[in-house]
Protein backbone atom coordinates (compact mmCIF):
# COMPACT_ATOMS: atom_id res chain seq x y z
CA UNK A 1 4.80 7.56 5.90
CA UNK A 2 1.43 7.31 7.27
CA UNK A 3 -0.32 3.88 8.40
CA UNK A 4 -3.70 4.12 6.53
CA UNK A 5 -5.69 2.17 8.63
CA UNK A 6 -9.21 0.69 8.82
CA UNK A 7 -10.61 3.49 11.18
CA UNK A 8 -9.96 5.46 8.16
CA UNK A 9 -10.85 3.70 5.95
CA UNK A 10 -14.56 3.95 7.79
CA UNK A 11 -14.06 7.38 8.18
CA UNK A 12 -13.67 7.93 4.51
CA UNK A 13 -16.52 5.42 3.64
CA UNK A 14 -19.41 7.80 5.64
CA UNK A 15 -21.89 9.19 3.57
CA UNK A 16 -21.72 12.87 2.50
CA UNK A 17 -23.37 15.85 0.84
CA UNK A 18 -21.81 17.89 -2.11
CA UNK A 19 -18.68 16.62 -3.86
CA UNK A 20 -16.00 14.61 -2.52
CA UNK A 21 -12.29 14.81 -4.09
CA UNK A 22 -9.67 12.50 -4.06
CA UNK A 23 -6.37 13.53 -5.26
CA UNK A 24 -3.42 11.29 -5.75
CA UNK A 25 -0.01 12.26 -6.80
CA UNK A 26 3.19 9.77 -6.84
CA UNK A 27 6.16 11.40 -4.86
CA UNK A 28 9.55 11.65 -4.74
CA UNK A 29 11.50 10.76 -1.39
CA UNK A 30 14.56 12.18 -2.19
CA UNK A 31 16.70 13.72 -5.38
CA UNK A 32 16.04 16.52 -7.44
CA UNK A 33 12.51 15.50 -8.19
CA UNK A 34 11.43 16.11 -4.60
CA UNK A 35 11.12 20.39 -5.77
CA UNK A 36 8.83 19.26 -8.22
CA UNK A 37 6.35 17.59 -6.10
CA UNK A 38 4.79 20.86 -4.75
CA UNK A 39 4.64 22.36 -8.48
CA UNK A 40 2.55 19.33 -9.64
CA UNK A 41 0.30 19.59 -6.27
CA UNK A 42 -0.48 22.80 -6.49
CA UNK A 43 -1.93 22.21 -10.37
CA UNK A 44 -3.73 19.22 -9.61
CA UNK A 45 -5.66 21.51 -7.20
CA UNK A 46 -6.31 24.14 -9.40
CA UNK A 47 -7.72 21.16 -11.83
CA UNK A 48 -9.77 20.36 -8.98
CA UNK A 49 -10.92 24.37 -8.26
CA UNK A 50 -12.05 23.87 -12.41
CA UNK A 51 -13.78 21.18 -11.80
CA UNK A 52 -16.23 21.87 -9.05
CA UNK A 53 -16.78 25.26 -10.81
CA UNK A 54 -17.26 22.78 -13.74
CA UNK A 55 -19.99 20.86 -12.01
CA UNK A 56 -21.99 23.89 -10.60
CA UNK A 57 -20.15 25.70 -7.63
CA UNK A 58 -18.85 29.10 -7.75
CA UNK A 59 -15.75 30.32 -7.72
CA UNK A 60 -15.44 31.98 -3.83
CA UNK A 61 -17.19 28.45 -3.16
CA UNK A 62 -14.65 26.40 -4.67
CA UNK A 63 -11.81 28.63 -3.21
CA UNK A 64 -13.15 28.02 -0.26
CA UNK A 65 -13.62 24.40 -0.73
CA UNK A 66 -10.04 23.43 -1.45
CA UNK A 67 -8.34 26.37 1.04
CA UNK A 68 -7.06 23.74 3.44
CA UNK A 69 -5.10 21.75 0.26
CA UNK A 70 -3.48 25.18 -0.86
CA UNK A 71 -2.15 25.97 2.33
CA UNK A 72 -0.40 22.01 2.53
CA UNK A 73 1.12 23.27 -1.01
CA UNK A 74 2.72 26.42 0.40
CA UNK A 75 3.80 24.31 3.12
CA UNK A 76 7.46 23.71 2.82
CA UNK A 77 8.17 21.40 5.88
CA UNK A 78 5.64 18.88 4.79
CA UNK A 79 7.07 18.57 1.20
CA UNK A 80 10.51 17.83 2.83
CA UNK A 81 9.16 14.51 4.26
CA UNK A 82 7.42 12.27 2.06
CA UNK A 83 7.08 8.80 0.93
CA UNK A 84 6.08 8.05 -2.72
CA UNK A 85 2.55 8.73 -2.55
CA UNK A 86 0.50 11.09 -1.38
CA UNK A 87 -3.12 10.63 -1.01
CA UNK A 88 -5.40 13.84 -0.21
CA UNK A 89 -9.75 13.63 0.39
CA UNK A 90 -11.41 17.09 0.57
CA UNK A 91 -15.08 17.36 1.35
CA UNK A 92 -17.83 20.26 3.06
CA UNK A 93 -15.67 20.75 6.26
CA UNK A 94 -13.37 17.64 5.93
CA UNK A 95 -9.64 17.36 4.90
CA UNK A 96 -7.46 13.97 5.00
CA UNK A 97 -3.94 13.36 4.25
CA UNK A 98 -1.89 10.49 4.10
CA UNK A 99 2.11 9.94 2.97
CA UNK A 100 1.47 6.25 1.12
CA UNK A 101 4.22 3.61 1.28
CA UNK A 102 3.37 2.76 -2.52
CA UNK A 103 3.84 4.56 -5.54
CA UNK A 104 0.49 5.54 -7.33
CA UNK A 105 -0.77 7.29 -10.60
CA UNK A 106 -1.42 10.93 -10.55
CA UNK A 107 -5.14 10.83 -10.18
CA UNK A 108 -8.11 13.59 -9.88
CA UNK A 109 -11.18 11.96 -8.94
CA UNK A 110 -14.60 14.73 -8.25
CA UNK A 111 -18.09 13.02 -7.31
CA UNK A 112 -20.10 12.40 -4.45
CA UNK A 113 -17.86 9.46 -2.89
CA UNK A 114 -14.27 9.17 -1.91
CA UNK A 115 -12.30 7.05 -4.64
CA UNK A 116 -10.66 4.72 -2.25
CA UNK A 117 -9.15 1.71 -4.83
CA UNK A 118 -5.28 3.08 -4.57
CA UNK A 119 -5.44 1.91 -1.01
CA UNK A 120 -7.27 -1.60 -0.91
CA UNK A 121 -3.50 -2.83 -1.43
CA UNK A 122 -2.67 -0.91 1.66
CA UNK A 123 -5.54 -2.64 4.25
CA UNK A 124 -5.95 -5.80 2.46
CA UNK A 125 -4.62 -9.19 3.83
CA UNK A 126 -4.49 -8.05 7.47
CA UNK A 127 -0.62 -7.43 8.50
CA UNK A 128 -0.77 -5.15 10.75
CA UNK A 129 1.56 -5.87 13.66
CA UNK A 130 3.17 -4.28 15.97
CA UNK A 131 6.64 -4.13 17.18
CA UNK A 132 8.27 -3.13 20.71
CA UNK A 133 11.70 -1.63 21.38
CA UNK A 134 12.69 -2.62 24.57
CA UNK A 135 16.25 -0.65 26.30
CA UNK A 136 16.92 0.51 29.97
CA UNK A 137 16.37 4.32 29.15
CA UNK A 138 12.95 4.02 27.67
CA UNK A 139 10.71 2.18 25.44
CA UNK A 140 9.43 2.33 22.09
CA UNK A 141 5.92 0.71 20.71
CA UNK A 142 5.40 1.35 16.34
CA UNK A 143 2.03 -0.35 14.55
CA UNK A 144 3.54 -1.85 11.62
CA UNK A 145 2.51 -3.29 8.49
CA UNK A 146 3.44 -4.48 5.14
CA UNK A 147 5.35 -1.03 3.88
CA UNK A 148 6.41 0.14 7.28
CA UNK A 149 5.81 1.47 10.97
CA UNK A 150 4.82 4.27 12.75
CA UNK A 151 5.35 5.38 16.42
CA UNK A 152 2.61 5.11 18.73
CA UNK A 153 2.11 5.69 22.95
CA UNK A 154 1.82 3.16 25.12
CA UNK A 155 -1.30 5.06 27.58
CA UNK A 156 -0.26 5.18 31.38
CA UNK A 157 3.58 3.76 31.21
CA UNK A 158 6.28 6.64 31.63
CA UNK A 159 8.82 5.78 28.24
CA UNK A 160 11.29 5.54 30.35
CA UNK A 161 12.48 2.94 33.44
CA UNK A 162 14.08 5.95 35.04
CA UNK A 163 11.51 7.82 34.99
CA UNK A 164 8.50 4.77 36.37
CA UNK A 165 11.16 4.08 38.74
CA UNK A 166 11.90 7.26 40.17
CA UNK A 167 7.92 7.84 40.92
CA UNK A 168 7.90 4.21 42.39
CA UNK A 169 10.76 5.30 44.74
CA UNK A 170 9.33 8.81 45.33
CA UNK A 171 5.89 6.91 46.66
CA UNK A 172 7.42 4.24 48.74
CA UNK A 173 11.35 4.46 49.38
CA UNK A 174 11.79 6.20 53.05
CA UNK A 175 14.73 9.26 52.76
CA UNK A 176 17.23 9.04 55.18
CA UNK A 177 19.52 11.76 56.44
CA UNK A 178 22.85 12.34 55.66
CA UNK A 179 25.26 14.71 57.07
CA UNK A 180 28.69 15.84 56.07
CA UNK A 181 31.59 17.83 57.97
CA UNK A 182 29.60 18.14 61.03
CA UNK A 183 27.07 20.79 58.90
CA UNK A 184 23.19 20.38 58.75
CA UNK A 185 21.42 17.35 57.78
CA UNK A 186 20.06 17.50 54.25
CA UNK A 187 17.12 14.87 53.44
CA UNK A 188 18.14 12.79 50.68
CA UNK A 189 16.24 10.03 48.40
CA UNK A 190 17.29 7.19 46.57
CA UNK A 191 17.33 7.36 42.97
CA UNK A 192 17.39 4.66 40.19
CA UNK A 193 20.97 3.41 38.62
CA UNK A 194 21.90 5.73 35.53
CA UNK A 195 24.63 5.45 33.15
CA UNK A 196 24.97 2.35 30.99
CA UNK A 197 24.97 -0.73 33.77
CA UNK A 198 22.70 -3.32 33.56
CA UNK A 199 19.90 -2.91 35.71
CA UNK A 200 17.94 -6.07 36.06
CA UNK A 201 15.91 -5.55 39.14
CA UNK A 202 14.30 -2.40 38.05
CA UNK A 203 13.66 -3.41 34.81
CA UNK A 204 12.10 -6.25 36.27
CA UNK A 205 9.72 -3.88 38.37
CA UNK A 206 9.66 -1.40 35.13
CA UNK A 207 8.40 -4.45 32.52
CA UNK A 208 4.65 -5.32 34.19
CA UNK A 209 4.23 -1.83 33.79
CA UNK A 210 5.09 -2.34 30.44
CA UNK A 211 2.82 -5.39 29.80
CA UNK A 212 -0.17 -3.58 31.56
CA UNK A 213 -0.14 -0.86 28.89
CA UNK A 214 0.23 -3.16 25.91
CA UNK A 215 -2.52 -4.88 27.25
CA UNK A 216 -4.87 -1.97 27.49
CA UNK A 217 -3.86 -0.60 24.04
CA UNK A 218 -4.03 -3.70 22.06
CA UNK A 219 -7.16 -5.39 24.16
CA UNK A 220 -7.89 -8.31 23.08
CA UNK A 221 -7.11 -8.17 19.65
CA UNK A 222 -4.32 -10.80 19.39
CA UNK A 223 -2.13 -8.46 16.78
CA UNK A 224 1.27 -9.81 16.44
CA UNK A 225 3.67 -8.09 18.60
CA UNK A 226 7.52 -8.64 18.13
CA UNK A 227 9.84 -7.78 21.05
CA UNK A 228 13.43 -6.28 19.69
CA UNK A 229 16.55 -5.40 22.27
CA UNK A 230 19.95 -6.49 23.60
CA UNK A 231 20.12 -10.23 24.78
CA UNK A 232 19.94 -10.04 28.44
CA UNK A 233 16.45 -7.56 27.93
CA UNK A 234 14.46 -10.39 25.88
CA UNK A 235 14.17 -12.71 28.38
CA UNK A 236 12.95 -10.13 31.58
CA UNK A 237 10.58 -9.00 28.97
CA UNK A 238 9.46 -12.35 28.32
CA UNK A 239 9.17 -12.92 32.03
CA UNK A 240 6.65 -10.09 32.51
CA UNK A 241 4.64 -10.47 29.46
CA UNK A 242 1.28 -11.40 29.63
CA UNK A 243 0.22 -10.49 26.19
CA UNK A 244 -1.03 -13.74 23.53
CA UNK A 245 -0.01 -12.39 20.75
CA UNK A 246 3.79 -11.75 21.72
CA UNK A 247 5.70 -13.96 19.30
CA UNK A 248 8.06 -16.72 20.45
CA UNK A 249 10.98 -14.89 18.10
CA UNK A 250 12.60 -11.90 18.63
CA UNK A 251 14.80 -9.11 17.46
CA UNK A 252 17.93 -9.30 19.46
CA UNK A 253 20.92 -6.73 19.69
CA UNK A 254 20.81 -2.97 20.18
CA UNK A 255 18.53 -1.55 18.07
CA UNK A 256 17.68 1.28 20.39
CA UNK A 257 19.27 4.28 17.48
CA UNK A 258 17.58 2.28 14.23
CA UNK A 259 14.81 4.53 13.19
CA UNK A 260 11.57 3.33 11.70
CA UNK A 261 12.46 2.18 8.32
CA UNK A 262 15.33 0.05 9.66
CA UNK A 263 13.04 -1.21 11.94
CA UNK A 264 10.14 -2.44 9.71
CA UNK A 265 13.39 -4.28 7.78
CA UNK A 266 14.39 -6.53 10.90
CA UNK A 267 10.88 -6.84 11.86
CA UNK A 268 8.89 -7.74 8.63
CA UNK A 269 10.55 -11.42 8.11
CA UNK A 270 9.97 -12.44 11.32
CA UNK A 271 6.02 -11.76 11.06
CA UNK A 272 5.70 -12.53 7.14
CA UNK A 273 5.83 -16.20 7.46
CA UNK A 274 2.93 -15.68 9.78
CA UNK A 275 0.83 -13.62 7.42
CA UNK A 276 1.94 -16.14 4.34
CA UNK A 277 0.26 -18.71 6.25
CA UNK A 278 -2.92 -16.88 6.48
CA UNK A 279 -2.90 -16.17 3.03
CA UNK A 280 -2.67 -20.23 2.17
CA UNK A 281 -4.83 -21.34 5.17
CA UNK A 282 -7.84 -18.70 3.53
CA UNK A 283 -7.23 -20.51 0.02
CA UNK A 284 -7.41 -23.85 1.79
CA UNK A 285 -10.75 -22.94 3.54
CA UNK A 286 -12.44 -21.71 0.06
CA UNK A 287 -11.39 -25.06 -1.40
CA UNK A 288 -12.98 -27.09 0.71
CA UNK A 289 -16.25 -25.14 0.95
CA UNK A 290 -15.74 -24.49 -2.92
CA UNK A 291 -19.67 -25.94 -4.15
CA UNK A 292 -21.16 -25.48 -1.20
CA UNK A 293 -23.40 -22.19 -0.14
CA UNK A 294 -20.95 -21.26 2.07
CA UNK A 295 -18.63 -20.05 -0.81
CA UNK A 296 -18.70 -18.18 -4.33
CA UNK A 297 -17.12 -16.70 -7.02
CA UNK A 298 -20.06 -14.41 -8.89
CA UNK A 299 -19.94 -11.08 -8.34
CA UNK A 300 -23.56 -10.63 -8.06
CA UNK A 301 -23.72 -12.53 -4.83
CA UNK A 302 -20.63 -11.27 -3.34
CA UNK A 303 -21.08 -7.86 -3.48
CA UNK A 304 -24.52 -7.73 -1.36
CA UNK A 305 -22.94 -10.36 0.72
CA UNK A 306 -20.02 -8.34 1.41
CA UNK A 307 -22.42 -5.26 2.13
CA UNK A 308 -24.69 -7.28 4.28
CA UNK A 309 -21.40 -8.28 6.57
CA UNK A 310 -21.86 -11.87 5.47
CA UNK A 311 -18.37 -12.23 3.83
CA UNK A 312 -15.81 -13.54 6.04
CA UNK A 313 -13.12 -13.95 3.85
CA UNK A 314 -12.51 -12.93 0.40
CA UNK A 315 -9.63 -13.24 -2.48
CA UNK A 316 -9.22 -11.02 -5.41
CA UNK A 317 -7.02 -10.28 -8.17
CA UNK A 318 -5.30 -6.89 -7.93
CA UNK A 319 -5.15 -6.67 -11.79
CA UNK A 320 -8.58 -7.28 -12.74
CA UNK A 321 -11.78 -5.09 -12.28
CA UNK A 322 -15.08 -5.36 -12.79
CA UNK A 323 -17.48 -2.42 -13.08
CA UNK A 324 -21.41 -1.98 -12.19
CA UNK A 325 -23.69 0.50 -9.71
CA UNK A 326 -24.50 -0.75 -6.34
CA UNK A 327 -28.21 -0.25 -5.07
CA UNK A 328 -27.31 0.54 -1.56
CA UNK A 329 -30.90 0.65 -0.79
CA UNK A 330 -31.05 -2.55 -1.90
CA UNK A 331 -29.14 -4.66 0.57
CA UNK A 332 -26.02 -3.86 -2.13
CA UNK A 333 -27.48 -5.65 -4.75
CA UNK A 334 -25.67 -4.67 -8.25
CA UNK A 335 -28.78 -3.40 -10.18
CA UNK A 336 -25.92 -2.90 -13.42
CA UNK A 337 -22.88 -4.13 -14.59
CA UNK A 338 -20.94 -1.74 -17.19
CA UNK A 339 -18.57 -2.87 -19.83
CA UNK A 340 -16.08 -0.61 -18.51
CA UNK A 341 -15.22 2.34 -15.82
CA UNK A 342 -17.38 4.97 -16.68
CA UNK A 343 -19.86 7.41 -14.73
CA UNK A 344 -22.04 6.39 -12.46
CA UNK A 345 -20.36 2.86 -12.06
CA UNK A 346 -18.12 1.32 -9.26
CA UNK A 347 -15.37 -1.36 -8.98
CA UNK A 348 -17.50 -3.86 -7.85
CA UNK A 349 -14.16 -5.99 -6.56
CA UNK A 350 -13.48 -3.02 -4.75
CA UNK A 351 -17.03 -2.50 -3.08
CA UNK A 352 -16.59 -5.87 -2.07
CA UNK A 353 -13.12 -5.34 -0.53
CA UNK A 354 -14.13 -2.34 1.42
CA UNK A 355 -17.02 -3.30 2.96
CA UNK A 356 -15.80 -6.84 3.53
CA UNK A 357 -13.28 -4.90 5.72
CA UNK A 358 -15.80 -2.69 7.45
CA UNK A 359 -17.89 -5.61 8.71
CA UNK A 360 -14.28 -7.80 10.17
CA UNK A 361 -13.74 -9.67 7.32
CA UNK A 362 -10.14 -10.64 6.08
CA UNK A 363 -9.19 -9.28 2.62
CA UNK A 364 -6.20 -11.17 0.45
CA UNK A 365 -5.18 -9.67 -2.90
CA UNK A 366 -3.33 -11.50 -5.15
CA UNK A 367 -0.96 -9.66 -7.61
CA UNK A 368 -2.14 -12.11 -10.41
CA UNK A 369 -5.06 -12.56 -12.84
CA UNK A 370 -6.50 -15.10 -11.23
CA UNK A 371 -6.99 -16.15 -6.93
CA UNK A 372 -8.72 -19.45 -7.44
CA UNK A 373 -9.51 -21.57 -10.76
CA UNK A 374 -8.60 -18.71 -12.88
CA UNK A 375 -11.45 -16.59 -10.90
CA UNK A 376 -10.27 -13.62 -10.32
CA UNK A 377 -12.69 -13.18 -6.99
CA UNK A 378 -13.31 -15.84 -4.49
CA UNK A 379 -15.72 -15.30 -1.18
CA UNK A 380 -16.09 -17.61 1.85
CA UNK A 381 -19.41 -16.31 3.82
CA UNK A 382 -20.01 -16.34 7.28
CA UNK A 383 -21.53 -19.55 8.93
């Protein structure tokens, strides 16, 4: 799986010439089915080789165009690991891919802007967290969210204690000389404890290191971080830590072999009760600005506002659409609103999610018709 985040989601936002194409195709993790994903890949993209022919390129041109895609076909290791969706965004020079933690439609989309509405579900509501895996031989940081984790680096701290220790040591511990049988003195240096003893002092040296990096990686954004380890680890963690956003509960026991997925399973209920509160306290706030000019729930003024960065928080239904074209030279006014998805015309709920997200704005989608007073899109603008 791959954590589709909001740097990507900018990324995929930017304006380009020529055609864009967004492919989606629903995977199979494991069982028979998994041969089959490759098969249906590989004719989605030569629907997609038809189609830019289709709308005016040649043939060597849209070869060209989609070579990076055919080559991910013939690629057997990448087929072996999947989730159950794949997402894949071709342009002039540009090729993304992402393994989604949702299942989604088998979808072909050609024009001049990515089709991006599979993954509002993925960056809406703001859960990313992050968790760390704290054991004597080394450490391990994943950026989580609502469908999983993935492994990132901590800059400047060594993974291991061993390994900080032994370069602390090398800097500052003096050797000493040690002789046996009467032969030549050898020079010798202390090295740190190994094997599976506890080792509180150097992990106690080992852990500021620790928080220092965590620090610098996370700044000051505040993101949820969940500490998971054996008992006696939590505490001289705790000790060390610096951090705001480390949560007063833990994961405690030895979780140092549990791979990602297990993870995200021990780690999401301890941080969902902290995102369900967000979700109620952003209701809370539209209902008490609900009249006022401070909050709205007409399209035509949320989607400019929401261009304009004005939109600080905004529900939506994840079943309902609502379709129009966007004057982006306009200030994101909707200059037309269409009866239904056709050419030329956007989800408008959509727009607004995206660019709500682009300009820091919290995102909530509700898997029901309504969000608020059977609206099924509620704003609360910036003050």
């Amino acid at each position: 799986m791959d954590v589709v985040t909001k740097n990507d989601l900018e990324l995929l936002t930017r304006e380009r010439t020529g055609m864009c194409v967004s492919l989606y195709l629903r995977t199979q993790v494991t069982g028979s089915e998994v041969l089959q994903d490759p098969v249906s890949f590989n004719a989605m993209l030569t629907g997609v080789q038809q189609e830019l022919v289709a709308q005016g390129m040649s043939a060597p041109e849209a070869r060209n165009f989609i070579r990076p895609a055919r080559a991910l076909g013939s690629d057997q290791a990448f087929w072996q690991v999947q989730s159950k969706g794949l997402a894949v965004f071709l342009a002039d020079g540009f090729s993304r891919t992402y393994r989604l933690p949702i299942p989604c439609k088998d979808l072909l989309v050609v024009n001049g802007r990515f089709h991006l509405t599979p993954l509002i579900t993925l960056l809406a509501e703001d859960t990313e967290y992050y968790l760390l895996v704290l054991s004597q031989s080394k450490i391990r940081l994943f950026r989580g969210g609502r469908f999983g984790l993935e492994k990132v680096t901590v800059p400047g701290v060594p993974e291991g204690m061993n390994e900080a220790v032994s370069q602390d040591q090398n800097e500052a511990m003096p050797q000493y000389r040690a002789r046996f049988g009467g032969g030549a003195g050898r020079t010798t240096t202390m090295s740190p404890a190994r094997g599976g003893g506890r080792d509180d002092a150097n992990m106690s040296r080992y852990f500021p290191q620790v928080n220092e990096g965590i620090h610098g990686l996370l700044q000051e954004k505040n993101t949820p971080l969940v500490a998971a380890g054996v008992d006696y680890l939590l505490p001289l963690y705790r000790q060390a830590n610096t951090y705001p956003g480390l949560l007063p509960e833990g994961i405690s026991g030895n979780v140092d072999a549990l791979r990602a997925e297990a993870l995200h399973e021990k780690a999401w209920p301890v941080v969902e009760p902290l995102f369900r509160r967000r979700r109620e306290e952003a209701r809370e706030e539209f209902l008490a600005l609900k009249g006022t000019e401070k909050a709205s729930t007409f399209t035509a003024e949320i989607v400019p506002a929401s261009y304009q960065g004005r939109v600080s928080t905004l529900l939506l239904s994840g079943r309902k659409h609502e379709w129009g074209t966007v004057d982006r030279s306009n200030a994101g006014t909707v200059s037309h609103v269409c009866r239904r998805e056709e050419q030329g015309c956007e989800d408008l709920y959509d727009f607004a999610a995206i660019h709500t997200l682009l300009k820091g704005g919290k995102v909530f989608v509700a898997e029901s018709d309504s969000v608020i007073d059977g609206n099924a899109i509620a704003a609360v603008f910036r003050r």
